[in-house]
N, C-alpha and C. Protein backbone atom coordinates (compact mmCIF):
# COMPACT_ATOMS: atom_id res chain seq x y z
N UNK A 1 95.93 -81.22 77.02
CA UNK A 1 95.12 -80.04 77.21
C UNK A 1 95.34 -79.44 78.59
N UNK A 2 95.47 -80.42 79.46
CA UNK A 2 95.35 -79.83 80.90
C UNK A 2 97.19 -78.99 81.05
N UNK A 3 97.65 -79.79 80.25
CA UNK A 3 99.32 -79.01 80.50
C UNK A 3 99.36 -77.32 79.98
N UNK A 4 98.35 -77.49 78.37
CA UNK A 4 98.39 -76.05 78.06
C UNK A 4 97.19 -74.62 79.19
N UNK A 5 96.29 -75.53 79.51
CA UNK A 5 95.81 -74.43 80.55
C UNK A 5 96.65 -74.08 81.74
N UNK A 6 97.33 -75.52 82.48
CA UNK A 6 98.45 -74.33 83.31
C UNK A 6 99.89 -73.47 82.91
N UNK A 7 99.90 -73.97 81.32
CA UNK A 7 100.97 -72.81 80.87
C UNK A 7 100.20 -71.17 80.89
N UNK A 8 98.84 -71.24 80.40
CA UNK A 8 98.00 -70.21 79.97
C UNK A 8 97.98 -69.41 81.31
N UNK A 9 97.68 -70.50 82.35
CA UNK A 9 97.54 -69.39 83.79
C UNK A 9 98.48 -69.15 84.22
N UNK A 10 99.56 -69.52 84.76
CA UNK A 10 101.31 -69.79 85.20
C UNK A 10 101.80 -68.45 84.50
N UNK A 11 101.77 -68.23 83.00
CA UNK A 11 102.23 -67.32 82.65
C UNK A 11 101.76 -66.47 81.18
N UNK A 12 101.01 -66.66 82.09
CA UNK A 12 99.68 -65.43 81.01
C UNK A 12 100.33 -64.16 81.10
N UNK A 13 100.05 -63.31 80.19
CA UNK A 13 100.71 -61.97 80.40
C UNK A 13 99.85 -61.01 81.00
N UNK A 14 100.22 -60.16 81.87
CA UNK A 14 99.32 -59.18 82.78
C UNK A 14 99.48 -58.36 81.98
N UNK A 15 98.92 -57.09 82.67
CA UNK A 15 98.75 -55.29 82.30
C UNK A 15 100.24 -55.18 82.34
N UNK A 16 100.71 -54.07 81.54
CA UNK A 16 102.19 -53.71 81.46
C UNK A 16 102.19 -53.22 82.99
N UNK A 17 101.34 -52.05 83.31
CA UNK A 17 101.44 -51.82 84.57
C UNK A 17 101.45 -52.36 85.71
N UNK A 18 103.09 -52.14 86.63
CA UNK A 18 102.73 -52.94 88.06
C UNK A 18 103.17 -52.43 88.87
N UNK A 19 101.85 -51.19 88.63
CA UNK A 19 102.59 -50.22 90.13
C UNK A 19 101.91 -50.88 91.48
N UNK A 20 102.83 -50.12 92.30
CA UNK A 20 102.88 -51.17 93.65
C UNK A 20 103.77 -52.35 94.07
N UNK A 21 104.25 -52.69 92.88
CA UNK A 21 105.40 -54.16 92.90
C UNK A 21 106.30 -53.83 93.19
N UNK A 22 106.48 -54.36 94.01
CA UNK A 22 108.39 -54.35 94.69
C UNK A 22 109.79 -55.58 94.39
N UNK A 23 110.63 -55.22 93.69
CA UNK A 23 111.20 -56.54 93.18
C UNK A 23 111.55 -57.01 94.91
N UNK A 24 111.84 -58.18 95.05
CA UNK A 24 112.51 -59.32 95.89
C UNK A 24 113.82 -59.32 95.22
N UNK A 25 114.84 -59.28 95.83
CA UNK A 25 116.30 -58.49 95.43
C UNK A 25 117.16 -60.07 95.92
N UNK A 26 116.60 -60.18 97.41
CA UNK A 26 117.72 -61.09 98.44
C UNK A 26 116.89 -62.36 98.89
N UNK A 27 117.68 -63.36 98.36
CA UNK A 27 117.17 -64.82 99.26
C UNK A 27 116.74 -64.64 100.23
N UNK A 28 117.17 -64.24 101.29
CA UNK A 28 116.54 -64.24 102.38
C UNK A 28 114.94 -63.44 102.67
N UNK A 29 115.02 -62.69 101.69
CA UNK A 29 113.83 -62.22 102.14
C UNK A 29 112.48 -62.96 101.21
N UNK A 30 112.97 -63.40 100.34
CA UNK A 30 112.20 -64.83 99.45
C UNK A 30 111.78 -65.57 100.41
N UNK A 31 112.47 -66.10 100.79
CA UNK A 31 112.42 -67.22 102.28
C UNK A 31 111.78 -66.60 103.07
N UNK A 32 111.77 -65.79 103.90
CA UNK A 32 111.16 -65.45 104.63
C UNK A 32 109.85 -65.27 103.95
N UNK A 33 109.16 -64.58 103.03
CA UNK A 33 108.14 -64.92 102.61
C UNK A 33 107.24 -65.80 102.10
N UNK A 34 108.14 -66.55 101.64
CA UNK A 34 107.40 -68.14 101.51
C UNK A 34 107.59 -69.03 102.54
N UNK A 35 108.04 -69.01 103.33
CA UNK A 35 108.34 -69.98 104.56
C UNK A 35 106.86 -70.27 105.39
N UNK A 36 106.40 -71.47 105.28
CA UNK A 36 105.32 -71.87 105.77
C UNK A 36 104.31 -71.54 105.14
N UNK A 37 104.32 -70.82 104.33
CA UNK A 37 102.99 -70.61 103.17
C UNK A 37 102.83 -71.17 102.03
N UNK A 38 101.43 -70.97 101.45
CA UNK A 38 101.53 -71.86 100.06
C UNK A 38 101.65 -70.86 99.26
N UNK A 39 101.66 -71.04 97.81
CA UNK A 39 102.16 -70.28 96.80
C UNK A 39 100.48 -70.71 96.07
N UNK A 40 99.43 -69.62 95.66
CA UNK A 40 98.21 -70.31 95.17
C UNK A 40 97.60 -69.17 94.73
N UNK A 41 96.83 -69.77 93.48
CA UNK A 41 96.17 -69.45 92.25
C UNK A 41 94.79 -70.24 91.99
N UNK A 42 94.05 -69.27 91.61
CA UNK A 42 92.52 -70.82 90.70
C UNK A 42 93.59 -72.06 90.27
N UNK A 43 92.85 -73.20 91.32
CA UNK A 43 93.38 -74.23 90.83
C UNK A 43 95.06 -74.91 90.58
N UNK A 44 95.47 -74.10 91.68
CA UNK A 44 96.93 -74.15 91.68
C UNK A 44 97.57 -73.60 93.90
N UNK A 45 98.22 -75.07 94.29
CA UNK A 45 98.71 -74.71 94.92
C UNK A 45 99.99 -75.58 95.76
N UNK A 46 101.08 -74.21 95.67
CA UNK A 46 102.32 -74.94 95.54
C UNK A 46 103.22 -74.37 96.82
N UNK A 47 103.85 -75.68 97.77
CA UNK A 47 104.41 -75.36 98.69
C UNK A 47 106.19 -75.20 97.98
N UNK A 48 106.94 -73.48 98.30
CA UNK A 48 108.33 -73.53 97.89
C UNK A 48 109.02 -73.78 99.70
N UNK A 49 109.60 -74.78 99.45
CA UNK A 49 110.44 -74.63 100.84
C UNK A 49 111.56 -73.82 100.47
N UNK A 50 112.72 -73.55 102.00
CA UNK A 50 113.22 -72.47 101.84
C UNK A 50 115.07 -73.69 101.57
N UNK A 51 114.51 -74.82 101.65
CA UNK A 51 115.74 -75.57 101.38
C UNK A 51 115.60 -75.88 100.10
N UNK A 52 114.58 -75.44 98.85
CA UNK A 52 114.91 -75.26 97.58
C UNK A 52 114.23 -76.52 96.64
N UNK A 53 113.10 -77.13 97.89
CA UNK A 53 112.06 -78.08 97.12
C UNK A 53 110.83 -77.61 96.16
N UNK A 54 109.98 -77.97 95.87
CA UNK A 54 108.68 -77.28 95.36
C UNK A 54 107.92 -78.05 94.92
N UNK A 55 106.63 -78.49 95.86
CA UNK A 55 105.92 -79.74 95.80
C UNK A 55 104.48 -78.86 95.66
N UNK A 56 103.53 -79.75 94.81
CA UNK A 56 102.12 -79.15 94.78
C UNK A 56 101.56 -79.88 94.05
N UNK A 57 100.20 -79.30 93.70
CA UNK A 57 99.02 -79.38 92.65
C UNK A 57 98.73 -78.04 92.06
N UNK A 58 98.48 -78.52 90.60
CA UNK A 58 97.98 -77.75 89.74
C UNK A 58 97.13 -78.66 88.88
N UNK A 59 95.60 -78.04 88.96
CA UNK A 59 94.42 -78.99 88.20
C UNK A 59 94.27 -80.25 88.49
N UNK A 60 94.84 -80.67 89.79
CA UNK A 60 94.76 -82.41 90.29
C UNK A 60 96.36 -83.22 89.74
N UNK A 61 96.97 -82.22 89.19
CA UNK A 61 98.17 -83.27 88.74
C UNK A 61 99.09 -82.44 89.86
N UNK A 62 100.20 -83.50 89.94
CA UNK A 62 101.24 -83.48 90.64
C UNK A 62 102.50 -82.11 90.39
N UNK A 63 103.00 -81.21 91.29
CA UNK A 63 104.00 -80.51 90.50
C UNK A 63 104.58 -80.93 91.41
N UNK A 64 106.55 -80.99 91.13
CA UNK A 64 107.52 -80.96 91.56
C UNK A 64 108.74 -80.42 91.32
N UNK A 65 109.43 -79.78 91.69
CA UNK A 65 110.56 -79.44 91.47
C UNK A 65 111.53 -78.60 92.41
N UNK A 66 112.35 -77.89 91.58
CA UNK A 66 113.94 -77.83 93.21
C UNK A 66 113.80 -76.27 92.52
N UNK A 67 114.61 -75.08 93.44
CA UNK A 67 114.94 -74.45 93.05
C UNK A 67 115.85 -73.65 93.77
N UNK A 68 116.62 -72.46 93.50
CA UNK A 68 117.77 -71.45 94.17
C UNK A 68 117.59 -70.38 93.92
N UNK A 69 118.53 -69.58 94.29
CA UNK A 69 118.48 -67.89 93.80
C UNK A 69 119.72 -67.74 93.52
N UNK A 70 119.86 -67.15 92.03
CA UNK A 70 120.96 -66.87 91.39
C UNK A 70 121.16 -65.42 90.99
N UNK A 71 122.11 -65.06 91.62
CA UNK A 71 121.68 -63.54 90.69
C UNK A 71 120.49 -62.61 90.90
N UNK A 72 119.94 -62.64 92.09
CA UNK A 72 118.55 -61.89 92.51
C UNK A 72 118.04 -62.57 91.90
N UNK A 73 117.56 -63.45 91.08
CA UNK A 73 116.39 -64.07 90.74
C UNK A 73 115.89 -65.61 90.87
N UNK A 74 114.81 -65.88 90.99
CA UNK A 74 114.32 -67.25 91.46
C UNK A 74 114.45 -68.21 90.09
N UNK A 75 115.65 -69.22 90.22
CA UNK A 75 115.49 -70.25 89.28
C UNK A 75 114.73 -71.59 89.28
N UNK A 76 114.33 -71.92 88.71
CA UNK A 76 113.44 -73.19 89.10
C UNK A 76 113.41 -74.16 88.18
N UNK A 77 113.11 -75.53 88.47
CA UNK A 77 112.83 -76.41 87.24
C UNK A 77 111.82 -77.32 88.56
N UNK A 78 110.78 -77.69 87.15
CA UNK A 78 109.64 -78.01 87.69
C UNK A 78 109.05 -79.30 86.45
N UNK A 79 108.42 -80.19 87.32
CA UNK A 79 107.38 -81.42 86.18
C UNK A 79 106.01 -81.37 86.70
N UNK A 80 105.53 -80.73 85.61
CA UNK A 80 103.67 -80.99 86.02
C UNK A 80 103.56 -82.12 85.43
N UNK A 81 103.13 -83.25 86.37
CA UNK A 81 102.46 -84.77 85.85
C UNK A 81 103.68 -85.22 85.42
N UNK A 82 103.64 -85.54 84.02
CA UNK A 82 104.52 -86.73 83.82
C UNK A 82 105.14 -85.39 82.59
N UNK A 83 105.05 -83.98 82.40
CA UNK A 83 105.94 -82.91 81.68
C UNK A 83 106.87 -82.36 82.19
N UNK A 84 107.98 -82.61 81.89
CA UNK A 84 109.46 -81.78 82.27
C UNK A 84 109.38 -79.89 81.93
N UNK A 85 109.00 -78.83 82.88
CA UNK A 85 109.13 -77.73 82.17
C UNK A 85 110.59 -77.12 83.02
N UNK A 86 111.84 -76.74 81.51
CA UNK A 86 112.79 -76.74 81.97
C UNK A 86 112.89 -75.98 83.30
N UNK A 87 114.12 -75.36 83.07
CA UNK A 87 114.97 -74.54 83.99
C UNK A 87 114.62 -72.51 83.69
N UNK A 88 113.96 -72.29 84.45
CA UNK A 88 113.76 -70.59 84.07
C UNK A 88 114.70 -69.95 85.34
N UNK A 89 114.90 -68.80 85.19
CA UNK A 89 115.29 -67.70 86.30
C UNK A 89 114.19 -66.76 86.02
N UNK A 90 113.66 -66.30 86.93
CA UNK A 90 112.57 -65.20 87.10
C UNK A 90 112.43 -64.21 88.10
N UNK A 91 112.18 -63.04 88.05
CA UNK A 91 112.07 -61.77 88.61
C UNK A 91 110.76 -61.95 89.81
N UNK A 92 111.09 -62.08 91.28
CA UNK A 92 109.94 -61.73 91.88
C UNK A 92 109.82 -60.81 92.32
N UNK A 93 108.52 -60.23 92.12
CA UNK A 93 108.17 -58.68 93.11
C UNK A 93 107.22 -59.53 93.69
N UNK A 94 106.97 -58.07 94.99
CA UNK A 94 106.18 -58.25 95.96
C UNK A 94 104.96 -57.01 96.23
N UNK A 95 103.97 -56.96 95.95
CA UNK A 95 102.76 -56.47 96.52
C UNK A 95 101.78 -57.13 97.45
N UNK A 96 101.46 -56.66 99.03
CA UNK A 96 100.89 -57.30 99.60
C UNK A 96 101.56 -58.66 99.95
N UNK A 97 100.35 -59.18 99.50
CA UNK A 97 100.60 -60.75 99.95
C UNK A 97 100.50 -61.70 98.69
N UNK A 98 100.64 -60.39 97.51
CA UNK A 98 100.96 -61.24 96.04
C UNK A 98 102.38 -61.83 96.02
N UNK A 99 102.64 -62.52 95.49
CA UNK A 99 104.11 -62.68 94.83
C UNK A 99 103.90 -62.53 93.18
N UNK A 100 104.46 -61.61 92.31
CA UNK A 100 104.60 -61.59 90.35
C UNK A 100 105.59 -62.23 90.41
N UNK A 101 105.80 -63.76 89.73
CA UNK A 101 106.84 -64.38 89.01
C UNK A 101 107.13 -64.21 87.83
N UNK A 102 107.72 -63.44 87.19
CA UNK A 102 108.20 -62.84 85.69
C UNK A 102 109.41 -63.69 84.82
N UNK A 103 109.08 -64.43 83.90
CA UNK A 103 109.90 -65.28 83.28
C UNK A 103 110.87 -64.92 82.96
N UNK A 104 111.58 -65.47 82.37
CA UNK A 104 112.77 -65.20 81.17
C UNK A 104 113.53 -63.97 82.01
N UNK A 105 114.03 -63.81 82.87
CA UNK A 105 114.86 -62.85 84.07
C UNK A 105 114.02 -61.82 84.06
N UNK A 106 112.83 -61.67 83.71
CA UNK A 106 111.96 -60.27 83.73
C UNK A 106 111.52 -60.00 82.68
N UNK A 107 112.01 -60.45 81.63
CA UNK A 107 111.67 -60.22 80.21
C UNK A 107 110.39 -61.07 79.76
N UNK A 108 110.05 -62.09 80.39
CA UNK A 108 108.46 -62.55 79.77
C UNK A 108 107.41 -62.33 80.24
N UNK A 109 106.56 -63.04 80.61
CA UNK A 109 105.23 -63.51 81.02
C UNK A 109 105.04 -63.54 82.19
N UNK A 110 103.90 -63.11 83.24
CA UNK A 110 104.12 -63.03 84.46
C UNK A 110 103.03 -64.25 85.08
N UNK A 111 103.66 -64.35 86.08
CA UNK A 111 102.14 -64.76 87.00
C UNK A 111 102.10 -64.61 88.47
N UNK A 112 100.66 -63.76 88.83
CA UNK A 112 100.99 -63.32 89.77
C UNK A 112 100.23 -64.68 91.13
N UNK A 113 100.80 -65.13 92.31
CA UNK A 113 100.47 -66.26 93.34
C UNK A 113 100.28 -65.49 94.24
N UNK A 114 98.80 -66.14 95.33
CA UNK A 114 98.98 -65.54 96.22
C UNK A 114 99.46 -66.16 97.39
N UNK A 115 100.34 -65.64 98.81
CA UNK A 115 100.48 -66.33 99.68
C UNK A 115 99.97 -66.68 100.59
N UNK A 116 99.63 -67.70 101.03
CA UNK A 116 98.24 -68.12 102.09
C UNK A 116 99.03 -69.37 102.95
């Protein structure tokens, strides 16, 4: 149960509309925005280093995983607890001090983190 509520929040689908969002195009400027900050949501918060780790909590369980930038977009593979969730590439924009992570290269489900 606890795995399907952080699929539900992680990548719930927003309003079609996202004006104000700015895609994140270049690694470097990924990095630079996550560098020293956490990545956080109700009940969710996840440090991305800029050498391509990704350590946290979500709901008291453990997340981990590695990730890069391929192609303008953030790939990742990640295990909440003791669940393997594969390998995605995803679209980040930027509003504020949101980050929208958009699945499937832009084509799915979003979720928007804030940086703190």
């Amino acid at each position: 149960m606890k795995t399907l509520a952080l699929f539900a929040l992680l990548f719930a689908p927003l309003p079609a509309l996202a004006e104000g969002f700015s895609p994140v195009r270049e690694k470097a400027e990924f990095v630079g925005l996550i560098n020293g900050k956490a990545l956080t949501r109700f009940g969710i918060s996840l440090n991305v280093s800029p050498k391509g780790a990704i350590k946290g909590k979500a709901f008291g369980a453990t997340v981990t995983g590695n990730w890069n930038w391929k192609n303008g977009l953030f790939c990742r593979d990640m295990a909440y607890g003791s669940t393997e969730i594969p390998v995605n590439c995803q679209l980040v924009e930027r509003k504020g001090s949101t980050l929208r992570f958009t699945s499937d290269a832009g084509k799915g489900d979003s979720a928007d983190l804030r940086l703190k």
